[in-house]
C-alpha atoms as a PDB file:
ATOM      1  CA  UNK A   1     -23.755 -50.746 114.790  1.00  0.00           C
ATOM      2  CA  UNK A   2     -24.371 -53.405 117.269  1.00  0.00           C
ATOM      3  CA  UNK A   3     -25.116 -56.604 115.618  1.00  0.00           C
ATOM      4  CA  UNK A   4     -25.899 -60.843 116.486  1.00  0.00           C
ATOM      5  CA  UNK A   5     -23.500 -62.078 113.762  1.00  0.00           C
ATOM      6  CA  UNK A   6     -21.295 -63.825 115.938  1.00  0.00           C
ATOM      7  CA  UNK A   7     -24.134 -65.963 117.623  1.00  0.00           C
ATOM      8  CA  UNK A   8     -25.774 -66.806 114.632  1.00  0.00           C
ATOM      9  CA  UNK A   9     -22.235 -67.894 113.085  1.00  0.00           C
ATOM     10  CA  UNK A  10     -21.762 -69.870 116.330  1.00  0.00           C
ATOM     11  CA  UNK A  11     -24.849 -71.659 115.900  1.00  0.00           C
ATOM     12  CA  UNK A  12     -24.406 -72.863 112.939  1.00  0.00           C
ATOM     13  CA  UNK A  13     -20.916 -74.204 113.876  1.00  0.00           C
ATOM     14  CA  UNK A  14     -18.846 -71.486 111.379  1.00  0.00           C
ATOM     15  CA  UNK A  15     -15.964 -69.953 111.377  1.00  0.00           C
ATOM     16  CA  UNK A  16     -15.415 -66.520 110.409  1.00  0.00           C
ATOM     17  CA  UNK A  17     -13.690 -67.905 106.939  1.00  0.00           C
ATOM     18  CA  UNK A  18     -16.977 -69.668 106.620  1.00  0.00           C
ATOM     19  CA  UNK A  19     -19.318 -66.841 106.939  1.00  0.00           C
ATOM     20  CA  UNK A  20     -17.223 -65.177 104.485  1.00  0.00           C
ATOM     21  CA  UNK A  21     -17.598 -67.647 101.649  1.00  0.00           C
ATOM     22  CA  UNK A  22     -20.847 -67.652 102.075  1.00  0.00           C
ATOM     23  CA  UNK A  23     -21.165 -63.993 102.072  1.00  0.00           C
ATOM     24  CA  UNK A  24     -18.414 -63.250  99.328  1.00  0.00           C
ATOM     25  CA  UNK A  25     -16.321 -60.809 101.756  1.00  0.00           C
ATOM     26  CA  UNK A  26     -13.041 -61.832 103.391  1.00  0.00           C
ATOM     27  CA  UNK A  27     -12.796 -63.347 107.282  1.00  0.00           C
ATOM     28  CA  UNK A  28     -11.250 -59.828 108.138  1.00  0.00           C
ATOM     29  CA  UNK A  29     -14.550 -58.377 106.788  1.00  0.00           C
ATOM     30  CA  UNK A  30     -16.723 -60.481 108.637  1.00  0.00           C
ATOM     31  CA  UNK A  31     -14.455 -60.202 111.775  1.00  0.00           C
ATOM     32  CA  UNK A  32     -14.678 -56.300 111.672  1.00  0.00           C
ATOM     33  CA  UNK A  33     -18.377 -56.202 110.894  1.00  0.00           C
ATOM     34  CA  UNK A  34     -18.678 -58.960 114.480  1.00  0.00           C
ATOM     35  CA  UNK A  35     -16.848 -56.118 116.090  1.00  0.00           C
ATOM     36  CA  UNK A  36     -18.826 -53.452 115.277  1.00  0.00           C
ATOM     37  CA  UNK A  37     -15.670 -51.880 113.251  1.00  0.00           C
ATOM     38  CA  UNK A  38     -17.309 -51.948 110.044  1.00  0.00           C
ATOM     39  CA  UNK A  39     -21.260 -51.324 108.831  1.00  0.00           C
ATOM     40  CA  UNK A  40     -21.745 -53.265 106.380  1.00  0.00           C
ATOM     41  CA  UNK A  41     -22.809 -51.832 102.977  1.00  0.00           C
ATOM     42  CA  UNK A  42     -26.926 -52.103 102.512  1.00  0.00           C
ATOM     43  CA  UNK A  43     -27.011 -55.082  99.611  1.00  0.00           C
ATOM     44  CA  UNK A  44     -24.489 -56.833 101.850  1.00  0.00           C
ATOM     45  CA  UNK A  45     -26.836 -56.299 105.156  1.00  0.00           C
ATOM     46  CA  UNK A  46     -29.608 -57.981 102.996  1.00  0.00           C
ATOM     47  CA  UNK A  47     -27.355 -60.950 101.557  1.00  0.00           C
ATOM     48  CA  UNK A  48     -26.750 -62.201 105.467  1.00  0.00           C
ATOM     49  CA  UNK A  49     -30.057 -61.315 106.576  1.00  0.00           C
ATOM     50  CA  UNK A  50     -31.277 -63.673 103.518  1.00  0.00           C
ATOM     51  CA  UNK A  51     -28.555 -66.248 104.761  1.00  0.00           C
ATOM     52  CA  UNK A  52     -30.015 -66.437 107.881  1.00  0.00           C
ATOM     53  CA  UNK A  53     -33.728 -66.026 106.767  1.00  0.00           C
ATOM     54  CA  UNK A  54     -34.319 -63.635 109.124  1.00  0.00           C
ATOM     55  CA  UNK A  55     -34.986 -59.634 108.641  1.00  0.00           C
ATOM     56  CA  UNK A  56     -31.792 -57.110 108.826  1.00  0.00           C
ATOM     57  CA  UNK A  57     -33.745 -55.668 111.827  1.00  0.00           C
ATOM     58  CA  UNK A  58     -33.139 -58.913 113.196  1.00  0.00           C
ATOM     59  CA  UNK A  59     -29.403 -59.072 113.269  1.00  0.00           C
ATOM     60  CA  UNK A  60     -28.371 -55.308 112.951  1.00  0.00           C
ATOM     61  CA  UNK A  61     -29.448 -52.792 115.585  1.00  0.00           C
ATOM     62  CA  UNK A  62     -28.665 -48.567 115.684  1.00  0.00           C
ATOM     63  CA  UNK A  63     -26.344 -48.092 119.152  1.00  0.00           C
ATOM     64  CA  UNK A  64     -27.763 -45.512 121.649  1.00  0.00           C
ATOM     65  CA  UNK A  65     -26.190 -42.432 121.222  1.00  0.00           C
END
């Protein structure tokens, strides 16, 4: 799933570690979800869409194919 994560992180100034204590995952977590590796679960797609007050649809977008 292709997602913004990484630009919203940047604009806040944050590391990957950051996002992750925030969010309650590990950097790996966060660096596989930036990567498109990893989906993340549905109450965790909610928890940084409500960090970033903005909707999941927002961040998170289905990949063509």
């Amino acid at each position: 799933m292709k997602n913004r994560l990484k630009v919203l992180r940047a604009e806040r100034d944050w590391s990957q570690q950051d996002l992750g204590e925030h969010l309650g995952i590990s950097r790996q977590s966060v660096n596989a979800i930036e990567k498109g590796r990893y989906d993340p679960s549905l109450p965790l797609a909610f928890r940084i869409a409500e960090l970033f007050d903005m909707a999941i649809e927002e961040i998170f977008e289905k990949e063509q194919g």
